[in-house]
N, C-alpha and C. Protein backbone atom coordinates (compact mmCIF):
# COMPACT_ATOMS: atom_id res chain seq x y z
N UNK A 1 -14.75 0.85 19.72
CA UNK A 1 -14.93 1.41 18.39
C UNK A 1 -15.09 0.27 17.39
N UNK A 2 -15.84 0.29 16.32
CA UNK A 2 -15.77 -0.40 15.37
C UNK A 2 -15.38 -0.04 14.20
N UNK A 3 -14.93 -1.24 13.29
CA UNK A 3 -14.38 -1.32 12.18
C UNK A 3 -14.81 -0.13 11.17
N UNK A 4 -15.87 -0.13 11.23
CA UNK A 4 -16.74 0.71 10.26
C UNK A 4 -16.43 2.51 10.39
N UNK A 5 -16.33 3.13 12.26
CA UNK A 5 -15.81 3.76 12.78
C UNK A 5 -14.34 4.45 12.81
N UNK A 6 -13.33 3.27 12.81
CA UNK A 6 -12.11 3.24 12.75
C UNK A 6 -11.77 3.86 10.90
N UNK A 7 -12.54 2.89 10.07
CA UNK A 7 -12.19 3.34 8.56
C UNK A 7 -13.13 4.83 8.57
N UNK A 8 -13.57 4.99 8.96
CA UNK A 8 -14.01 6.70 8.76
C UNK A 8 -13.34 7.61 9.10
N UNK A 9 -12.41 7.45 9.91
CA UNK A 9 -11.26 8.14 10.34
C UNK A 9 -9.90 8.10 9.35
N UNK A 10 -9.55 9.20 9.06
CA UNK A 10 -9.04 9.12 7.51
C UNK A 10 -7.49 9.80 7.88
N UNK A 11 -7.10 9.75 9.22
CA UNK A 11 -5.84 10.08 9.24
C UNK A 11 -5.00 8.68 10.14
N UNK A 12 -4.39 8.31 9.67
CA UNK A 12 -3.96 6.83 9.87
C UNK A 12 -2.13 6.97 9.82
N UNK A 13 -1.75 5.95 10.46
CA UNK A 13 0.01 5.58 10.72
C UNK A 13 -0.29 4.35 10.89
N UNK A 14 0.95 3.93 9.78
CA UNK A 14 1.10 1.91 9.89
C UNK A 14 2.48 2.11 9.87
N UNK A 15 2.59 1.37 11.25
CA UNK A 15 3.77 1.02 12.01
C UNK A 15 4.43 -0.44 11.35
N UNK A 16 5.38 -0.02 11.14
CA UNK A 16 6.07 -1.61 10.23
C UNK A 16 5.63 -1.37 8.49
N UNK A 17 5.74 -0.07 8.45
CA UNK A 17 5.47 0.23 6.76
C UNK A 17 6.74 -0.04 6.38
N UNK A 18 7.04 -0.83 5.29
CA UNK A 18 8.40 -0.84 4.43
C UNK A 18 8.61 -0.54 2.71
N UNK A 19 9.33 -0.36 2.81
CA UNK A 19 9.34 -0.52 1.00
C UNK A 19 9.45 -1.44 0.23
N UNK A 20 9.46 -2.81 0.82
CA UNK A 20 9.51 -4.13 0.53
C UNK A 20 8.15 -4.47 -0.22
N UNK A 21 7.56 -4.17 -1.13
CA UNK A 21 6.28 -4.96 -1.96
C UNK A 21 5.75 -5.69 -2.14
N UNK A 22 6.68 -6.64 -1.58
CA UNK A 22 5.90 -8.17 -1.42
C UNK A 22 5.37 -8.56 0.25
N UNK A 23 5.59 -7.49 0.95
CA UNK A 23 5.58 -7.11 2.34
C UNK A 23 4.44 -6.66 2.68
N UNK A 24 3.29 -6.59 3.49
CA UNK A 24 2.12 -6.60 3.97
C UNK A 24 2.24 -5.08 4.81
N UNK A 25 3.36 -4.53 5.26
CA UNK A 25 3.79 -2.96 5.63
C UNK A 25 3.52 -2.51 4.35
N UNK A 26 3.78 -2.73 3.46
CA UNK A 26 3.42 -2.09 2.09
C UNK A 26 2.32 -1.95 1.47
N UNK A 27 1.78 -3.04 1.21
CA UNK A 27 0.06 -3.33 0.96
C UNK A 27 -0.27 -1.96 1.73
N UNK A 28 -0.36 -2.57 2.88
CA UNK A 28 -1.25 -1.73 3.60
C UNK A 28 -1.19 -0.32 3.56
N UNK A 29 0.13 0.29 3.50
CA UNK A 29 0.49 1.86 3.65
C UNK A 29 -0.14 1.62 2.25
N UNK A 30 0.25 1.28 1.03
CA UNK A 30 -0.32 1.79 -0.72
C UNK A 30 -1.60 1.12 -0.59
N UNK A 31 -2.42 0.48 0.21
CA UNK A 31 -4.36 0.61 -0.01
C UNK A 31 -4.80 1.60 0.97
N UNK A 32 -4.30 2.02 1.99
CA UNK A 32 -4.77 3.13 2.30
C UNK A 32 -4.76 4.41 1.89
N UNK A 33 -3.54 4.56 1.13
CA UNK A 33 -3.25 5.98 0.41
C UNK A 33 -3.87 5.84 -1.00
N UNK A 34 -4.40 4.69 -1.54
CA UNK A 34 -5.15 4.61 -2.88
C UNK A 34 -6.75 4.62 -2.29
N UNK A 35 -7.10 4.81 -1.08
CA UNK A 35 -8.70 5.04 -0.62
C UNK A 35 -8.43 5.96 -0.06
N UNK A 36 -7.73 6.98 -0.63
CA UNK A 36 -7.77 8.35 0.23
C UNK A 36 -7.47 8.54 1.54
N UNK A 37 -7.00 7.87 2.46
CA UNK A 37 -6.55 8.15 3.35
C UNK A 37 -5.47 8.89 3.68
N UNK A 38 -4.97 9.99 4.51
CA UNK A 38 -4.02 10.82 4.49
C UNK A 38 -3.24 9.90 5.84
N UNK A 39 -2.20 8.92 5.23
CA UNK A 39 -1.41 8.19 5.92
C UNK A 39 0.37 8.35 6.26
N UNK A 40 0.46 8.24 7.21
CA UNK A 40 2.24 8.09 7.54
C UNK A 40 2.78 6.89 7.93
N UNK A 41 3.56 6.26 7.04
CA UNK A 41 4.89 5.13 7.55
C UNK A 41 5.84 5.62 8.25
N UNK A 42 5.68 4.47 8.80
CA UNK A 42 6.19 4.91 10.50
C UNK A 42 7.24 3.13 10.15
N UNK A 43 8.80 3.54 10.24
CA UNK A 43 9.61 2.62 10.56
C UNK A 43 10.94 3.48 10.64
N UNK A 44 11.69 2.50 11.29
CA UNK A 44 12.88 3.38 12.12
C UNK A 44 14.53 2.91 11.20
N UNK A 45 14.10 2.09 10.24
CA UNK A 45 15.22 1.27 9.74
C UNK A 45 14.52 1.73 7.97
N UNK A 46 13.58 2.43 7.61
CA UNK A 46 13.60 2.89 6.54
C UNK A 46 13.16 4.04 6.09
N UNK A 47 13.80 4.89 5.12
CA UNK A 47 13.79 6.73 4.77
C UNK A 47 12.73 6.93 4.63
N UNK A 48 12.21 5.74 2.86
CA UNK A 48 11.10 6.73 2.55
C UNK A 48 10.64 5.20 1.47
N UNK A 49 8.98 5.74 0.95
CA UNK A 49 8.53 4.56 1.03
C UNK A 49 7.48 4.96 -0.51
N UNK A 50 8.38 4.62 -1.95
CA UNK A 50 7.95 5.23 -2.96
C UNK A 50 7.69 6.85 -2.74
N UNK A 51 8.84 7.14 -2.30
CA UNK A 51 9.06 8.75 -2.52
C UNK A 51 8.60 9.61 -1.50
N UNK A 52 8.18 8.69 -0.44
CA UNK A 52 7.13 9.20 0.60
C UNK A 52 8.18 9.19 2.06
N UNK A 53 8.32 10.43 2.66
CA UNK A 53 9.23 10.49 3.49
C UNK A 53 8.65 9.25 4.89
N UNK A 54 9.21 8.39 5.33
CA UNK A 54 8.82 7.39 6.52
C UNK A 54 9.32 7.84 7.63
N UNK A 55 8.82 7.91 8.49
CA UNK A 55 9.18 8.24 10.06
C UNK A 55 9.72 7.41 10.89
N UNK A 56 10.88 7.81 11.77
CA UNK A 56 11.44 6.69 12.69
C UNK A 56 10.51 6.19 13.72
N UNK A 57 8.83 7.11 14.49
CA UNK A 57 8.52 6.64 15.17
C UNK A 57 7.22 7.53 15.58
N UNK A 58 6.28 6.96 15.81
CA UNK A 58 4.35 7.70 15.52
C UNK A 58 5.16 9.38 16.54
N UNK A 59 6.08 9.50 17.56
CA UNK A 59 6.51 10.90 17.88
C UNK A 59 6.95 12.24 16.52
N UNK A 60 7.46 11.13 15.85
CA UNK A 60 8.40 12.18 14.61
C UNK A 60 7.21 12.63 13.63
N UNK A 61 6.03 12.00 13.90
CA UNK A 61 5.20 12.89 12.79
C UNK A 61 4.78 13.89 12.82
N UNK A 62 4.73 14.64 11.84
CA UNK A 62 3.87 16.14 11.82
C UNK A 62 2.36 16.03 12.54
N UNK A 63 1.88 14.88 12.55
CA UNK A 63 0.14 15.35 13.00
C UNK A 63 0.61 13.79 13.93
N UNK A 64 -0.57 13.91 15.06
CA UNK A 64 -1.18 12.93 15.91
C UNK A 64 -2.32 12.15 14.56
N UNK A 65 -2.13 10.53 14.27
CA UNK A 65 -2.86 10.17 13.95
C UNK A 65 -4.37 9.50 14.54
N UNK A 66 -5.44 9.56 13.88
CA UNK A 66 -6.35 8.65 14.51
C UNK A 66 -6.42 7.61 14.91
N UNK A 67 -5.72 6.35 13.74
CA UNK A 67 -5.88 5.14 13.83
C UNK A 67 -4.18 4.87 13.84
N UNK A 68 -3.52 3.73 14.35
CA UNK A 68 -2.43 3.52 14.38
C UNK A 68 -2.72 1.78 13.76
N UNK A 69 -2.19 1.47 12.83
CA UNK A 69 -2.18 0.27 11.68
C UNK A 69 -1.00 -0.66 12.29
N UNK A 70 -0.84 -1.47 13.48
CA UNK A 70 0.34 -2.56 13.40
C UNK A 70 0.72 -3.33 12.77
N UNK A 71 1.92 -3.22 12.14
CA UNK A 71 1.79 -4.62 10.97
C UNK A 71 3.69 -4.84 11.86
N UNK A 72 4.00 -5.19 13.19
CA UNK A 72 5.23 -5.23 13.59
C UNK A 72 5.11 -6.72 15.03
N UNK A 73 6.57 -6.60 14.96
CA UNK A 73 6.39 -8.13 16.00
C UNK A 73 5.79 -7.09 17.63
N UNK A 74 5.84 -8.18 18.27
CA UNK A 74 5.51 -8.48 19.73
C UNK A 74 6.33 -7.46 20.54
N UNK A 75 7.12 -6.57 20.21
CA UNK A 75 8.28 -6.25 21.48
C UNK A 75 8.36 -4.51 20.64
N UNK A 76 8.07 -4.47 19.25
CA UNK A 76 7.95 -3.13 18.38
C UNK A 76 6.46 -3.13 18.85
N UNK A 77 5.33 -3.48 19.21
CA UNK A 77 4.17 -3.36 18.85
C UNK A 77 3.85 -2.98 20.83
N UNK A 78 4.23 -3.65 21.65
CA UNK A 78 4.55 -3.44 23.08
C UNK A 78 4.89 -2.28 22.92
N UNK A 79 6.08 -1.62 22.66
CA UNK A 79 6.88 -0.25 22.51
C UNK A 79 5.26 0.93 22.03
N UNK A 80 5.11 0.67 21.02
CA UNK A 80 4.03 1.34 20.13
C UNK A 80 3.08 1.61 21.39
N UNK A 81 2.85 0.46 21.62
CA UNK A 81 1.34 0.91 22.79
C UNK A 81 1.58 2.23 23.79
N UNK A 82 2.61 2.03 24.09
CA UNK A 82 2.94 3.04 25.35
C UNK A 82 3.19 4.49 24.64
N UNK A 83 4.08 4.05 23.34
CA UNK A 83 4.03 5.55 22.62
C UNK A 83 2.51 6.37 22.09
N UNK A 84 1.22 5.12 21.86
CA UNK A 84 0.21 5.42 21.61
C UNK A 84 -0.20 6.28 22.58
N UNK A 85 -0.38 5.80 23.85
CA UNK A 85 -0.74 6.24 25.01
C UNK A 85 -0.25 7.53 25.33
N UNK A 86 0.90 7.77 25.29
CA UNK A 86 1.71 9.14 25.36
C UNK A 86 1.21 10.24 24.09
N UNK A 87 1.17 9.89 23.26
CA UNK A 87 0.21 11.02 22.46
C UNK A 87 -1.16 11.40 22.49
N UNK A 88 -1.87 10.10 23.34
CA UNK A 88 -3.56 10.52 23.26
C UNK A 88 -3.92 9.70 21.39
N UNK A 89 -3.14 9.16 21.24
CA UNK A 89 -4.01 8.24 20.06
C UNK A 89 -4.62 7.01 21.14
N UNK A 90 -6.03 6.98 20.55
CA UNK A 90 -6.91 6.08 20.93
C UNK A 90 -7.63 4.86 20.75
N UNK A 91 -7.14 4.75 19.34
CA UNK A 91 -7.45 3.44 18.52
C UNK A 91 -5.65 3.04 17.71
N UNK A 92 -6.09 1.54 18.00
CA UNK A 92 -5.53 1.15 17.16
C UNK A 92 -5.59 -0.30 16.21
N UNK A 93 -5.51 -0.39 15.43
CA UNK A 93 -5.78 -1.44 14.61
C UNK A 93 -4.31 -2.73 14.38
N UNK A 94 -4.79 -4.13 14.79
CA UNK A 94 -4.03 -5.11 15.13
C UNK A 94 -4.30 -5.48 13.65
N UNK A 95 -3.13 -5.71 12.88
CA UNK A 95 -2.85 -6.78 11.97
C UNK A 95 -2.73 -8.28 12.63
N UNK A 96 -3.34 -9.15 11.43
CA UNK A 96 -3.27 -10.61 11.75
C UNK A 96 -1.31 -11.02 12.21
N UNK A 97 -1.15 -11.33 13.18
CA UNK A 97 0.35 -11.77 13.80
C UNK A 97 1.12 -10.64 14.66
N UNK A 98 0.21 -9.23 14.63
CA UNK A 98 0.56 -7.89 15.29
C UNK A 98 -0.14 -7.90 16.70
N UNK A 99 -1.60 -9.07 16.61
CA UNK A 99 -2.11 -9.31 17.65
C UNK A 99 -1.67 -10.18 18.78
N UNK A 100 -0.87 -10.46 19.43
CA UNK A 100 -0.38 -11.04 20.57
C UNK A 100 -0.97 -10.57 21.88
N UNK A 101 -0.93 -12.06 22.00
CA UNK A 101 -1.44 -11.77 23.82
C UNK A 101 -1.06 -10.56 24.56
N UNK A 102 0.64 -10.34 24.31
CA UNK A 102 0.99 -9.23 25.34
C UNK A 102 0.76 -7.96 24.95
N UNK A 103 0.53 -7.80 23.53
CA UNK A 103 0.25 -7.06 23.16
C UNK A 103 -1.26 -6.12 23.34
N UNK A 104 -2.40 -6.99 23.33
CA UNK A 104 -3.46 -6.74 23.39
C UNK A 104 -3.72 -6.81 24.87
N UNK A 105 -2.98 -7.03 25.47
CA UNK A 105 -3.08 -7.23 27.10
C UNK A 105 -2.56 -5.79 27.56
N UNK A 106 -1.54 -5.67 27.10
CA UNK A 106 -1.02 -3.86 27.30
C UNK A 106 -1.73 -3.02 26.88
N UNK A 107 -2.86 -3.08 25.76
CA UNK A 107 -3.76 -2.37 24.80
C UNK A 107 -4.51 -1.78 25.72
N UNK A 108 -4.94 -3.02 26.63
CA UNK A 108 -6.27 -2.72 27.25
C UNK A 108 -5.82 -2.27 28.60
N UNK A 109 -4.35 -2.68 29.25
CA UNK A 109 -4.07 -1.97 30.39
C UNK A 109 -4.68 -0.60 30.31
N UNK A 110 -3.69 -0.09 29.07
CA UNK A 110 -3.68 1.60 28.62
C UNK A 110 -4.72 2.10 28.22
N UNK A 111 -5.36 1.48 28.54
CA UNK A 111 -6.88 2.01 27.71
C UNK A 111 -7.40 2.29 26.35
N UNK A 112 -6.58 1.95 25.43
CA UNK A 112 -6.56 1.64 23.83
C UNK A 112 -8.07 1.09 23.24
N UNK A 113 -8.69 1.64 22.29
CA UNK A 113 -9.67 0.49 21.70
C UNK A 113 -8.78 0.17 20.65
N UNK A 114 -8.96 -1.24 20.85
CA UNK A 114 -8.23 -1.89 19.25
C UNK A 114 -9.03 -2.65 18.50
N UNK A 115 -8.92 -2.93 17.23
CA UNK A 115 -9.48 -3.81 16.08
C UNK A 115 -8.67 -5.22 15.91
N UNK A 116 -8.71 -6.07 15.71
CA UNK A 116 -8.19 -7.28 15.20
C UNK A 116 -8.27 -7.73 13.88
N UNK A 117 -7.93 -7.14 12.98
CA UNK A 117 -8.69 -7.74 11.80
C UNK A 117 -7.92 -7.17 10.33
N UNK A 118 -7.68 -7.59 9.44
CA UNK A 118 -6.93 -6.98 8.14
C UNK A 118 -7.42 -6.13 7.44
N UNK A 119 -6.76 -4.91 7.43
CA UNK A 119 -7.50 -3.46 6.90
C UNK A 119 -7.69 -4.36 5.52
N UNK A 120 -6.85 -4.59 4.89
CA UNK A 120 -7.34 -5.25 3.48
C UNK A 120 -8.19 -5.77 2.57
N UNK A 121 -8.32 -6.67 3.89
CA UNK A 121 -10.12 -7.33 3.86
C UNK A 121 -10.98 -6.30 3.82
N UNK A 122 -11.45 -4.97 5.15
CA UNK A 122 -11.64 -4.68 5.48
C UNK A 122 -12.43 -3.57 4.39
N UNK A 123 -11.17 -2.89 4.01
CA UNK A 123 -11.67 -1.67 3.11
C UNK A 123 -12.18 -2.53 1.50
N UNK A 124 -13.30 -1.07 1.07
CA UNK A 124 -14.21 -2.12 -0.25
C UNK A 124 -12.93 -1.77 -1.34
């Protein structure tokens, strides 16, 4: 899948969303929800994220998302893959430092298409 592909898909989960603002989980969950995207934060250590209820884990959400947004270390992002796989999400998108070898190595075991690249940049 490509980039172009992946952002046309408008139902999205970023894993490692926080309420921290100076935090790149944040960016990312508030530029996707300011380009219209109908998004869920997904972290297990926080409620809610400017008023926005956050999920302990891509299982606890109300909908299966399209795109799954990593912005988490090496061993949360490992975990993620397999939970990806278990729902039938099919893409997912690697933040810059979310991409690890083992990570993208498990991606492709499971059959995942993934992106490498900063939604940030990314979206106009």
């Amino acid at each position: 899948m490509t980039i172009k592909n992946a952002l046309a898909e408008k139902v999205w989960a970023v894993i490692g969303a926080t309420h921290k603002t100076d935090k790149f989980g944040y960016k990312i969950y508030k530029c996707l929800k300011e380009h219209g995207y109908e998004v869920y934060p997904v972290n297990p250590n926080v409620t809610s994220i400017d008023g926005d209820t956050c999920y302990p884990s891509l299982s606890a959400l109300p909908v299966v998302p399209s795109v799954v947004d990593f912005v988490v270390p090496e061993a949360a992002g490992l975990a993620a893959v397999d939970e990806c796989k278990q729902l039938g999400i099919k893409m997912i998108w690697l933040q810059p430092g979310a991409d690890k070898p083992a990570v993208l190595a498990k991606a492709k075991e499971v059959g995942l298409d993934y992106i490498q690249d900063c939604v940030l940049v990314q979206l106009p």
